[in-house]
Each structure stands twice: as structure tokens, then as C-alpha cells.
N, C-alpha and C. Protein backbone atom coordinates (compact mmCIF):
# COMPACT_ATOMS: atom_id res chain seq x y z
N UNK A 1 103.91 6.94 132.74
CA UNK A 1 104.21 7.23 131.36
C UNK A 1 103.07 8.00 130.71
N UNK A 2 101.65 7.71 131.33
CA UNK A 2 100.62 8.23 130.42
C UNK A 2 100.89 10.03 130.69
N UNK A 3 101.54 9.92 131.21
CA UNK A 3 101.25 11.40 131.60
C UNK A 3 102.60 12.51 130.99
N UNK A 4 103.38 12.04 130.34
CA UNK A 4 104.78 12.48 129.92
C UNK A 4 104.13 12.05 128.73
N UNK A 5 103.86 10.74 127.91
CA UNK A 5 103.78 10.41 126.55
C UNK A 5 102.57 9.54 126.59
N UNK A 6 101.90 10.74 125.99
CA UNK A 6 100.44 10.15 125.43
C UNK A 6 100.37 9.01 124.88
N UNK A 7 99.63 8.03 125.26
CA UNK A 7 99.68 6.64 124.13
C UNK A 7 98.40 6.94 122.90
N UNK A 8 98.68 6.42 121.89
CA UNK A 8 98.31 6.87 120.43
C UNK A 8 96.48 6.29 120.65
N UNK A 9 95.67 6.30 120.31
CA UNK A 9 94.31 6.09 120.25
C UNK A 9 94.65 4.54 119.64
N UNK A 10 93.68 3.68 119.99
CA UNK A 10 93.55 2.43 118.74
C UNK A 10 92.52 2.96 117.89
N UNK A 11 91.99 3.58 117.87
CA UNK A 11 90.81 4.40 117.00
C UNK A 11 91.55 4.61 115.58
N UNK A 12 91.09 4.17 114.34
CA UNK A 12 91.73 4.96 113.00
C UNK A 12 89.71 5.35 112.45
N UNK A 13 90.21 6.19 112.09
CA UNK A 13 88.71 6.88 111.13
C UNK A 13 87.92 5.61 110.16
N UNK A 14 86.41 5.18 110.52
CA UNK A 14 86.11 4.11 110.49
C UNK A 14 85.91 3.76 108.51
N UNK A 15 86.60 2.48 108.63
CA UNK A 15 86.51 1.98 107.20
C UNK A 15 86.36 0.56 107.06
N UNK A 16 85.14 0.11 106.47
CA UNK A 16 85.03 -0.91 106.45
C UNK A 16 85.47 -2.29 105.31
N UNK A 17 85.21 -3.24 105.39
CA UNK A 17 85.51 -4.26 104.27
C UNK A 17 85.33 -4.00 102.98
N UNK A 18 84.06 -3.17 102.83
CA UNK A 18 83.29 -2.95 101.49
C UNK A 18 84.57 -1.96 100.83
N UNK A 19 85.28 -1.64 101.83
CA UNK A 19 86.26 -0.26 100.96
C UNK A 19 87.61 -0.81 101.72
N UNK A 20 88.08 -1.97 100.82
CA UNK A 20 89.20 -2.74 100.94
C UNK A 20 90.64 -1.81 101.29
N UNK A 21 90.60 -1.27 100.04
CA UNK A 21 92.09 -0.04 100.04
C UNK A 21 91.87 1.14 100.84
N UNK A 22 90.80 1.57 101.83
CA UNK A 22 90.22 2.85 102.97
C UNK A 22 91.05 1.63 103.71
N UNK A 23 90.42 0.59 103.71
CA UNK A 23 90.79 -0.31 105.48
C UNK A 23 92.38 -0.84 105.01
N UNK A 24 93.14 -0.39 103.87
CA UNK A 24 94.75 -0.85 104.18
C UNK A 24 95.20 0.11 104.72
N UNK A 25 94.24 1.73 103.99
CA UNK A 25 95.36 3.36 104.44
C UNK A 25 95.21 3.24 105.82
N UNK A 26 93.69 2.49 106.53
CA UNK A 26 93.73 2.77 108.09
C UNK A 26 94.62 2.14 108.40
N UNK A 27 95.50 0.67 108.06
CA UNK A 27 96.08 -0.02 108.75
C UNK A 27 97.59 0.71 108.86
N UNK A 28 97.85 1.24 107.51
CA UNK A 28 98.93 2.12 107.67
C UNK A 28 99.08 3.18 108.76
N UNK A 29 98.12 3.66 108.73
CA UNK A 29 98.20 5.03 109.91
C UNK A 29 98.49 4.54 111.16
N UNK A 30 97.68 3.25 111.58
CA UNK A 30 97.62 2.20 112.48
C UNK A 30 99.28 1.65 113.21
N UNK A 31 99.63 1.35 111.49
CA UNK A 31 101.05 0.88 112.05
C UNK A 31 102.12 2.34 112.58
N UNK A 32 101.58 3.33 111.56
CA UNK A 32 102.32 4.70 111.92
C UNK A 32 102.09 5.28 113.40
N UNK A 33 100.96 5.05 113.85
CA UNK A 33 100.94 5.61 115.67
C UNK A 33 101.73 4.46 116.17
N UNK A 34 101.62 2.82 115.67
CA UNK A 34 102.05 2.10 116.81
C UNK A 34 103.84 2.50 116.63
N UNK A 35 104.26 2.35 115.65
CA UNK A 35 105.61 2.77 115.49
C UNK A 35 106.28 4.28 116.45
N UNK A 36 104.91 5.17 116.21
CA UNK A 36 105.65 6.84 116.91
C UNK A 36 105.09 5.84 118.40
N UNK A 37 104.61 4.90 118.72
CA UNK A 37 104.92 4.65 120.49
C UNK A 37 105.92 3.82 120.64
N UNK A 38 106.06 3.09 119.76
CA UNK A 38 107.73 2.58 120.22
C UNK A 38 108.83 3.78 120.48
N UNK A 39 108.75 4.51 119.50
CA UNK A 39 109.84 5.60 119.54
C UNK A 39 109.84 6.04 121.14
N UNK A 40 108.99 6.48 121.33
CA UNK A 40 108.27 7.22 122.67
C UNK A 40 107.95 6.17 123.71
N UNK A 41 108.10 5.22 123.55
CA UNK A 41 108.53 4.18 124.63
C UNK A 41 110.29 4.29 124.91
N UNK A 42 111.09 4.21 123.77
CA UNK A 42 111.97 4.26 123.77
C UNK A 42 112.87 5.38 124.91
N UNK A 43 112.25 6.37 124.10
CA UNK A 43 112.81 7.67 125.07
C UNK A 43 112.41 7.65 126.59
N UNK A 44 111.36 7.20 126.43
CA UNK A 44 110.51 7.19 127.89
C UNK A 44 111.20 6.34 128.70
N UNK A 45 112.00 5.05 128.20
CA UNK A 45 112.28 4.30 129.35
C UNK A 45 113.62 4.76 129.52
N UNK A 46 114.59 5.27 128.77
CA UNK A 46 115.99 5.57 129.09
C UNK A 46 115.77 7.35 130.21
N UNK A 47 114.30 7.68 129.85
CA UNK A 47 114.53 9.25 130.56
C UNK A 47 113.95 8.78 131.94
N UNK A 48 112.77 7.77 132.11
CA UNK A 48 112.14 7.66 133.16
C UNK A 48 112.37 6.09 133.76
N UNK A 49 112.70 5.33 132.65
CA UNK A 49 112.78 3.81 133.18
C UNK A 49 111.31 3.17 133.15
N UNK A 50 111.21 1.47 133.33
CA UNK A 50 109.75 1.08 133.02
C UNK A 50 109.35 1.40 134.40
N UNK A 51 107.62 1.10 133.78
CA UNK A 51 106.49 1.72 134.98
C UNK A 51 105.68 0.71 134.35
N UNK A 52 104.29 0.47 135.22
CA UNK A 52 103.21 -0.07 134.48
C UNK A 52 102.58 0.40 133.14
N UNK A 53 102.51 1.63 133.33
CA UNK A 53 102.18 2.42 131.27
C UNK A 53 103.33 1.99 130.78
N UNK A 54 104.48 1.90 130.73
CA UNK A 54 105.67 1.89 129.67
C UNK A 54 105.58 -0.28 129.34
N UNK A 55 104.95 -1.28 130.39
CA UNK A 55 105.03 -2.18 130.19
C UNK A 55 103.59 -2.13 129.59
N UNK A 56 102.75 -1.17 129.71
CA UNK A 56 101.48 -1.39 129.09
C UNK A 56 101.79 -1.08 127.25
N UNK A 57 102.28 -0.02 127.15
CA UNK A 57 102.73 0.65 126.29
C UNK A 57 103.47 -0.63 124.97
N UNK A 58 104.74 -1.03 125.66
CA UNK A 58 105.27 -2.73 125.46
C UNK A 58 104.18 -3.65 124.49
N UNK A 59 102.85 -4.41 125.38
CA UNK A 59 102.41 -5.06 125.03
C UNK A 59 101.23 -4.32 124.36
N UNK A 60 101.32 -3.19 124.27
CA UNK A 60 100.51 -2.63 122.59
C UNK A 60 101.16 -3.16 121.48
N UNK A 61 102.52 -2.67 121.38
CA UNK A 61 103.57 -2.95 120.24
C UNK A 61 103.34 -4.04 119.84
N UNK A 62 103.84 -5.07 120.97
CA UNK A 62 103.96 -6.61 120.68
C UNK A 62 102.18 -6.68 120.29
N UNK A 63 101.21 -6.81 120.47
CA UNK A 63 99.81 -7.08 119.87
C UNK A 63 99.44 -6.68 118.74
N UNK A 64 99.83 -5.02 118.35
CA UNK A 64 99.65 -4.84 116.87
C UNK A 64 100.63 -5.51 115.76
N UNK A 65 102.00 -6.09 116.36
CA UNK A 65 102.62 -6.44 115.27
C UNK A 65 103.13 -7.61 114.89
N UNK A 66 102.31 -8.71 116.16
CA UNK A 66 102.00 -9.58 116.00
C UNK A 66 101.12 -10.34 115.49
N UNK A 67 99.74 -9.43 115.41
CA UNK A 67 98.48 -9.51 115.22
C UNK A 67 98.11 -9.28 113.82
N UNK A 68 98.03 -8.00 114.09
CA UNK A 68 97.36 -6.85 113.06
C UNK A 68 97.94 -7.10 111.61
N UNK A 69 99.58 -6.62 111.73
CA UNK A 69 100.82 -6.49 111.03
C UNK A 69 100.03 -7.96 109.91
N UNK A 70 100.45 -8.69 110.42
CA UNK A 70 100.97 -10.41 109.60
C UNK A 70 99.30 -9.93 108.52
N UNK A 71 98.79 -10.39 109.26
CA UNK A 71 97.12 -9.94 108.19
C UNK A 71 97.27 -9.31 107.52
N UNK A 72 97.76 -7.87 107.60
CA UNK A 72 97.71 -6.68 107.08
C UNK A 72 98.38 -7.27 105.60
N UNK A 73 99.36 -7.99 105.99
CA UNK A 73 100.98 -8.03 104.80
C UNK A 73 100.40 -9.23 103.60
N UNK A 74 99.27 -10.05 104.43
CA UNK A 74 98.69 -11.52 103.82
C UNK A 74 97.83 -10.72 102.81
N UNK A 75 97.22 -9.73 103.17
CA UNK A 75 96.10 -9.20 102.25
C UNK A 75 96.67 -8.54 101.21
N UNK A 76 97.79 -8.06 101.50
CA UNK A 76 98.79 -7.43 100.03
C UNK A 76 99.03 -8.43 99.47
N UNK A 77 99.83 -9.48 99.99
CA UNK A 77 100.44 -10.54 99.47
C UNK A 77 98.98 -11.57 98.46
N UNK A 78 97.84 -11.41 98.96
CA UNK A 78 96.94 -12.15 98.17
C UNK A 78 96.75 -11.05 97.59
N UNK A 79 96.22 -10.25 97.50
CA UNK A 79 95.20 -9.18 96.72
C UNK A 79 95.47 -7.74 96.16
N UNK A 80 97.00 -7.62 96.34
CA UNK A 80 97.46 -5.91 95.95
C UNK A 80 98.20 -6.49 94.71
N UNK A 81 99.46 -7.54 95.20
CA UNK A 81 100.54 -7.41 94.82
C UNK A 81 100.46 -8.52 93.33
N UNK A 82 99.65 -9.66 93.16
CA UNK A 82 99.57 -10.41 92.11
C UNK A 82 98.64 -9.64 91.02
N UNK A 83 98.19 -8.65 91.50
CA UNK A 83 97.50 -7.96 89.65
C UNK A 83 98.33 -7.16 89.11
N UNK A 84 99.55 -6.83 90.14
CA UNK A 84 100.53 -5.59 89.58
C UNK A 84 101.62 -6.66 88.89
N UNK A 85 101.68 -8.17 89.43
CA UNK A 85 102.91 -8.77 88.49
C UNK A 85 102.64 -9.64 87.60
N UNK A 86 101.23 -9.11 86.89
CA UNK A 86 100.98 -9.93 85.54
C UNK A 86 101.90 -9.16 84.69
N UNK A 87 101.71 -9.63 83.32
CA UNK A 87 102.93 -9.30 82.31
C UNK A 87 102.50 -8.32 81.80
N UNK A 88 101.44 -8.14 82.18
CA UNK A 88 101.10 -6.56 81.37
C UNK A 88 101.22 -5.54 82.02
N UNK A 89 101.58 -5.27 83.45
CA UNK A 89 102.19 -4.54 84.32
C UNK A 89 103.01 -3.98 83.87
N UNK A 90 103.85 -2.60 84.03
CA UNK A 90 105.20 -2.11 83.83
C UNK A 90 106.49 -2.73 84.74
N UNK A 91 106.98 -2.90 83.98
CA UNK A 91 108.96 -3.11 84.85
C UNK A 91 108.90 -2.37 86.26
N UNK A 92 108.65 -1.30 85.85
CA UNK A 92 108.91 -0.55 87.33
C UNK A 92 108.17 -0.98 88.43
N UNK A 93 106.78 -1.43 88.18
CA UNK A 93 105.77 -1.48 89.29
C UNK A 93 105.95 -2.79 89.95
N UNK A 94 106.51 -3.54 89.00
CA UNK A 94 106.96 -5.17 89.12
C UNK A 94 107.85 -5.60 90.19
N UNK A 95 109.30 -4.23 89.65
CA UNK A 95 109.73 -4.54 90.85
C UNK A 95 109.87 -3.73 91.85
N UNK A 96 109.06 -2.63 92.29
CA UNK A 96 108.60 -2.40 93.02
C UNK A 96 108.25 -3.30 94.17
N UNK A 97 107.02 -3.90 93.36
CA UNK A 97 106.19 -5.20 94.20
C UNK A 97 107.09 -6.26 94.65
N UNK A 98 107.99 -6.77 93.96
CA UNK A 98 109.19 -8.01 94.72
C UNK A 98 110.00 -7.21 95.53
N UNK A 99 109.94 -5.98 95.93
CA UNK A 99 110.63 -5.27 96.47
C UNK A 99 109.74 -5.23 97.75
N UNK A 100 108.75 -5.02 97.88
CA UNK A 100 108.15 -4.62 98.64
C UNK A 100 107.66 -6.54 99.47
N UNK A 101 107.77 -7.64 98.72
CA UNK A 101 107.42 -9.20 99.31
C UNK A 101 109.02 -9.05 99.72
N UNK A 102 110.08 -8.66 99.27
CA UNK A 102 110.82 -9.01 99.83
C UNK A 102 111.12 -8.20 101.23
N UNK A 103 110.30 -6.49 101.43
CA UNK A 103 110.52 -5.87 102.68
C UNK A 103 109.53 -6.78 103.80
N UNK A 104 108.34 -7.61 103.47
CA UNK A 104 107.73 -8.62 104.26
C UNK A 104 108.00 -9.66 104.46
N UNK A 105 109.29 -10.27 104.23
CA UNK A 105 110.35 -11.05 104.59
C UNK A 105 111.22 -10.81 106.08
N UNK A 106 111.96 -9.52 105.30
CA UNK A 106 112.76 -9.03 105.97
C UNK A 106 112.03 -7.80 107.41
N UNK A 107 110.81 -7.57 107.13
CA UNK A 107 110.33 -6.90 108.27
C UNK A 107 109.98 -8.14 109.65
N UNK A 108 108.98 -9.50 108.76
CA UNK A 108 109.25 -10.57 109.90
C UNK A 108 110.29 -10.81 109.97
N UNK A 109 111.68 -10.91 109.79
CA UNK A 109 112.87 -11.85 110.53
C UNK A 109 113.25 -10.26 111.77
N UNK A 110 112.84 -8.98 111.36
CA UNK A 110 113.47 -8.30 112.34
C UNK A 110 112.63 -8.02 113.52
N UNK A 111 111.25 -8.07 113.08
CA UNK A 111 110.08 -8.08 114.05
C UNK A 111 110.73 -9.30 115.10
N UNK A 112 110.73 -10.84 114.40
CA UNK A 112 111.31 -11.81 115.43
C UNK A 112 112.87 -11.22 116.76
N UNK A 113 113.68 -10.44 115.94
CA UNK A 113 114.23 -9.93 116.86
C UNK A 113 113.60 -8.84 117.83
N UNK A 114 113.30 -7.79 117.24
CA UNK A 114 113.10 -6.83 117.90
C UNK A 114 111.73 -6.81 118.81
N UNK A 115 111.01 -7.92 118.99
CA UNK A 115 109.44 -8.30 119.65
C UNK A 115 110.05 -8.86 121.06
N UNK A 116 111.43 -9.00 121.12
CA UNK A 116 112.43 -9.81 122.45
C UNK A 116 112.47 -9.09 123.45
N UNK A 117 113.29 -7.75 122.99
CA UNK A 117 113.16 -6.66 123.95
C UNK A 117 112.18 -6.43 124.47
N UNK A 118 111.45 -5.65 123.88
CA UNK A 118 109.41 -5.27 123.93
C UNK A 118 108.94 -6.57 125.09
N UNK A 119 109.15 -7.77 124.70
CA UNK A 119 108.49 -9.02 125.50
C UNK A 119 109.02 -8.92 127.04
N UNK A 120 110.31 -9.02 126.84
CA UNK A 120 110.93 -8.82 128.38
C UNK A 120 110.42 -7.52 128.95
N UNK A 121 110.65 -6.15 128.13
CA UNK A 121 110.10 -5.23 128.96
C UNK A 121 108.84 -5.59 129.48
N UNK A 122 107.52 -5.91 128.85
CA UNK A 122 106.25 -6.02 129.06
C UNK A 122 106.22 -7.00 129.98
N UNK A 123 107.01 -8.04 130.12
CA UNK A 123 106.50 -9.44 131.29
C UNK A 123 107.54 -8.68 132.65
N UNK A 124 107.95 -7.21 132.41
CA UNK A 124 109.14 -7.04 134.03
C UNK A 124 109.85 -7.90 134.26
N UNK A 125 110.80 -8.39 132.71
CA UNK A 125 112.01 -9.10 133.10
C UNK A 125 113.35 -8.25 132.93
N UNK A 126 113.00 -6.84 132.12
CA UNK A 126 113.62 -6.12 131.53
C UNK A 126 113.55 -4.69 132.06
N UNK A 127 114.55 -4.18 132.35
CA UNK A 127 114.06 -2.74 132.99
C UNK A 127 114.62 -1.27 132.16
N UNK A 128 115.78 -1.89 131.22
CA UNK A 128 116.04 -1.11 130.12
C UNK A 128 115.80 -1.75 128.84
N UNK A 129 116.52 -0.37 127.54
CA UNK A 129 116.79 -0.80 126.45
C UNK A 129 118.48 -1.42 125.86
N UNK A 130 118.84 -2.29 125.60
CA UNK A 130 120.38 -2.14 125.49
C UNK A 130 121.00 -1.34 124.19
N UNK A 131 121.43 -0.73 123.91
CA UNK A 131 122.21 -0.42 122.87
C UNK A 131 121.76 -1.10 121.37
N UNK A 132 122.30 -2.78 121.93
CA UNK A 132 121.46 -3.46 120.92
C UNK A 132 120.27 -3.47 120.33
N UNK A 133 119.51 -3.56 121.62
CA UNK A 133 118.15 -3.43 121.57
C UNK A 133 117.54 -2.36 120.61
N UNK A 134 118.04 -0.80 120.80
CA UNK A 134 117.52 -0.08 120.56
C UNK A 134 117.93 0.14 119.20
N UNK A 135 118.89 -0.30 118.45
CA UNK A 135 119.36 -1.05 116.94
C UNK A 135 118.62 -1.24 116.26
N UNK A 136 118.05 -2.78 117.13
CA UNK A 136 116.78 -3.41 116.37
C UNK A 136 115.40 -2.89 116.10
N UNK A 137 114.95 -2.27 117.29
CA UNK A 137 113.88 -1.37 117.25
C UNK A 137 113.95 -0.41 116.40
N UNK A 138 115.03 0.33 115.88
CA UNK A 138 115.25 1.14 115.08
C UNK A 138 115.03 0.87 113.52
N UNK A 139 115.95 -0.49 113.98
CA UNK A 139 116.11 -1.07 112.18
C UNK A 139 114.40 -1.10 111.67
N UNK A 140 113.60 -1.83 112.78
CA UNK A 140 112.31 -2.63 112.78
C UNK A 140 111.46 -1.37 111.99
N UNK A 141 111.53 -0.37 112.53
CA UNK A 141 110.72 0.79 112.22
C UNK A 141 111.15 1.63 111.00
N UNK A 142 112.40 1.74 110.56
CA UNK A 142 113.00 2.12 109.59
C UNK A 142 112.76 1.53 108.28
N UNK A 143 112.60 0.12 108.40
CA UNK A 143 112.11 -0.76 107.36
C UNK A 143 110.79 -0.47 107.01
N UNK A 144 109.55 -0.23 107.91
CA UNK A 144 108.28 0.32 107.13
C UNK A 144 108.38 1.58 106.81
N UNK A 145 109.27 2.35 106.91
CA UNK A 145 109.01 3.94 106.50
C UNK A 145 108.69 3.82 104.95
N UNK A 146 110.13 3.56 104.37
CA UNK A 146 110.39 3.29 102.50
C UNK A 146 109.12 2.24 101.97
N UNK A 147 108.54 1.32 103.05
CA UNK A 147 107.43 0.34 102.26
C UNK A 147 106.30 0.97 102.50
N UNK A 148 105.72 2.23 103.55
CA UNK A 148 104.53 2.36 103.45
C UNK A 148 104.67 3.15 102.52
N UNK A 149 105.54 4.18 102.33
CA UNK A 149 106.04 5.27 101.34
C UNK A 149 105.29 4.74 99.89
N UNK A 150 106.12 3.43 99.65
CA UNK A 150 105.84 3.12 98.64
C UNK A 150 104.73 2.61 97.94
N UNK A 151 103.89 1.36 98.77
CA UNK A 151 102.37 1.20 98.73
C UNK A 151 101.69 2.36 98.62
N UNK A 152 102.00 3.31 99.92
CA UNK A 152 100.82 4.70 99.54
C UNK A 152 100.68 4.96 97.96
N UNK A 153 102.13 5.45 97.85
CA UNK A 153 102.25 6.59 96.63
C UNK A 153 101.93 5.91 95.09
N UNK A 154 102.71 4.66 95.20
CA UNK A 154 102.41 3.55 93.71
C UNK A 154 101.66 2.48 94.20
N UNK A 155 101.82 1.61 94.52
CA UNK A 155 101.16 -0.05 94.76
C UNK A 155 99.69 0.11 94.96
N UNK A 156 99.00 0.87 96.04
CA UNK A 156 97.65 1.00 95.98
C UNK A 156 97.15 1.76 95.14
N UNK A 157 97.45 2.78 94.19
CA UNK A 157 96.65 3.59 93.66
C UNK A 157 96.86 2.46 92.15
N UNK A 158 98.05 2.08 91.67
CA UNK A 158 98.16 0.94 90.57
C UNK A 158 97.03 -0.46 91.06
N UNK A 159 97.24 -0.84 92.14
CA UNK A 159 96.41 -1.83 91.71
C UNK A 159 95.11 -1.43 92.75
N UNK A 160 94.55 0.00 92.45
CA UNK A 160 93.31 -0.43 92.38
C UNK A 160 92.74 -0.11 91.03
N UNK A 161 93.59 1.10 90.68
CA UNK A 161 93.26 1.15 89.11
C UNK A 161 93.19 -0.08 88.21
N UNK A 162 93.84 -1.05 88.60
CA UNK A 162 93.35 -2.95 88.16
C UNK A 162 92.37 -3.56 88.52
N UNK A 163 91.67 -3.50 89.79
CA UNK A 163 90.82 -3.93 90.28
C UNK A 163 89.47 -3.77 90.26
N UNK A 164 88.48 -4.36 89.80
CA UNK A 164 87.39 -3.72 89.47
C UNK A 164 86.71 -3.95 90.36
N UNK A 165 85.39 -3.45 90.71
CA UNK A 165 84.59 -3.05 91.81
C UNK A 165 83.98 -4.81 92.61
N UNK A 166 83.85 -5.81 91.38
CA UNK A 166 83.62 -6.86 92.06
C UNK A 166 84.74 -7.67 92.71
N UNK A 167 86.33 -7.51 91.97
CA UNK A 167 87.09 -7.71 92.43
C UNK A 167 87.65 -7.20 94.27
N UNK A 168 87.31 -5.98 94.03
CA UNK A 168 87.36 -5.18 95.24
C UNK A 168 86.61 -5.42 96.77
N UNK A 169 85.09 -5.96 96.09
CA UNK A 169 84.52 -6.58 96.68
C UNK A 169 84.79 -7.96 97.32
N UNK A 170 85.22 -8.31 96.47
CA UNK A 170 85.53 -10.09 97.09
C UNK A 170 87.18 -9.79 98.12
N UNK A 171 87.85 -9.06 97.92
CA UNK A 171 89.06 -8.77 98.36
C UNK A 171 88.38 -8.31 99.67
N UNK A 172 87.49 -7.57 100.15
CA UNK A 172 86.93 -6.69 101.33
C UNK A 172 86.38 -8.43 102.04
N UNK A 173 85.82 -8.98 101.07
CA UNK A 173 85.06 -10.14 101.77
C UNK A 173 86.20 -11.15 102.43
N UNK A 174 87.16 -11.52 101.89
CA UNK A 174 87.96 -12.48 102.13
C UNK A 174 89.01 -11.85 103.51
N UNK A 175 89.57 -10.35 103.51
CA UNK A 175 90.09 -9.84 104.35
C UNK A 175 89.43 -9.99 106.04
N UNK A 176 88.14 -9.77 105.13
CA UNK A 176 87.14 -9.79 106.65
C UNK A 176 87.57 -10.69 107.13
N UNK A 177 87.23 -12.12 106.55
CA UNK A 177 87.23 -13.85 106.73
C UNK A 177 88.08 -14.08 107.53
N UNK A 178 89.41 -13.39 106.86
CA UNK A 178 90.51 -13.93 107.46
C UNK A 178 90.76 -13.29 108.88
N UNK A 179 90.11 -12.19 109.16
CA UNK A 179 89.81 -12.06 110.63
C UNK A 179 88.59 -12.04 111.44
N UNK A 180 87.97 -13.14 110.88
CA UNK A 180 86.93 -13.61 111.51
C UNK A 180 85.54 -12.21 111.91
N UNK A 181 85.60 -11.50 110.81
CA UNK A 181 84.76 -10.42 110.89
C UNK A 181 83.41 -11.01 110.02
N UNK A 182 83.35 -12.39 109.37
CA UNK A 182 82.83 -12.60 108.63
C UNK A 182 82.87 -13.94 108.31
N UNK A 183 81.61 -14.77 107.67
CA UNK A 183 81.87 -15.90 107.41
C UNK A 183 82.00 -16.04 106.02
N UNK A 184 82.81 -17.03 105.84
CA UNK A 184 83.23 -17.56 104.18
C UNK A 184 81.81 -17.93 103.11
């Protein structure tokens, strides 16, 4: 597979804790390569079938969006999304934001499906995609398009314009924490 479809770098352009909303855009980009290798897993196994890269390929997916993902969504969920739904917020941005807790609902119940396929491919219990399969994977990835869309363009630039620099700070500190980049 490595040699038909490049696998994406884990490398994103380095940003650290101190610059809370740099280290969400990396996670976005992050989720955006792991997503263009599902795609490209996808194609890859119906044109070529699995190989060791395409099961390697597999348990990238399943690690970033098991891993990475859930953190990623906890740190909105503590620190983006409650300064945008005080009452002095606008209507629009408000529900925006329940729009967007409710796409981190609905992205874990489809992740739980669509991490099935991916698992079997990666352990060589699975040697295609089914029809179904490739549904879910679809749906799975379709669902972050409209939410990163939307964080980019409104949610992060609104609430950092809320956030003030010590706030920002403690948000970089606690993100760390929660992945053990740092002690409490």
C-alpha cells in the first residue's frame, strides 16, 4: 500500500500548550489527514485488497480516533464551548455550540460503528469493505466535515475573542494534564 497511497505524516507543524487554539487547528488538520487515509484505505482495499500497510494503515485510524479524537472533543467540551453559552453570547453562536455537543454525540455512536470494520481489517479477520461498511465509514467522515467547518470559521475565533490570556493559559495547562504532558 505504501507505495500506491502514501500514508499521511503524524507530524502537524509544532504547537504547543501555551497556544491552546494553534494545538486545536493542529488537531484538526490531524483529524483531516487521518480521515483523507481512511478514504485511501478505502479505495486501496477494494482496488488492491488488504496487505500489511493497508492493516497498518487500519490501526492508524483506529488509534487517532480512539485516542486523540475523545481528548480533542473533552477540551471543546470544557474550554471552547461553555464561554460561548453564557447569556451574553448571541443566539446564533449558542446554537451553533449545542449543535456542534450534539455532532460529539453523534460522531461517538458512529465512530462505535464504524471502528468494527477498521478493527477486523487491522487484526486480518477482514479482507474487504462491505457495502455497509463503507456507509459507515462514509457517514463517520462526513459528520466532521460541517463540525470542523464550523469550529474553524465561528467557535474558535468567538471564543477566543472571550478568553483572556490567563484563561488561555490555564486551558493549555489542563489540556496538557489531561494527556499526561504535564502535571496538575
Amino acid at each position: 500500500m505504501t507505495s500506491r497511497v502514501a500514508m499521511p505524516g503524524l507530524r502537524t507543524p509544532s504547537a504547543g500548550f501555551d497556544q491552546p487554539f494553534e494545538m486545536l487547528a493542529a488537531c484538526h488538520e490531524r483529524v483531516m489527514r487521518t480521515l483523507d487515509l481512511l478514504q485511501r484505505l478505502q479505495a486501496y482495499v477494494a482496488d488492491q485488497g488488504v496487505d500489511d500497510s493497508a492493516r497498518q494503515a487500519a490501526r492508524d485510524v483506529l488509534r487517532y480516533f480512539d485516542r486523540a479524537a475523545p481528548l480533542h472533543h473533552q477540551d471543546e467540551e470544557l474550554h471552547v464551548f461553555p464561554p460561548l453559552l453564557r447569556p451574553a453570547s448571541d443566539a446564533t453562536t449558542q446554537a451553533v455550540v449545542r449543535q456542534l455537543q450534539q455532532d460529539h454525540v453523534d460522531m461517538a455512536a458512529c465512530w462505535a460503528l464504524a471502528r468494527q470494520p477498521l478493527q477486523a481489517l487491522a487484526e486480518g479477520l477482514q479482507a474487504v469493505f462491505s457495502a455497509a461498511d463503507s456507509a459507515v465509514l462514509q457517514r463517520f467522515a462526513a459528520l466532521y466535515d460541517q463540525h470542523l467547518q464550523h469550529e474553524d470559521r465561528l467557535i474558535y475565533p468567538a471564543a477566543r475573542a472571550v478568553l483572556d490570556a490567563p484563561s488561555q493559559q490555564s486551558m493549555g495547562r489542563e489540556m496538557a494534564v489531561r494527556r499526561g504532558a504535564e502535571k496538575s
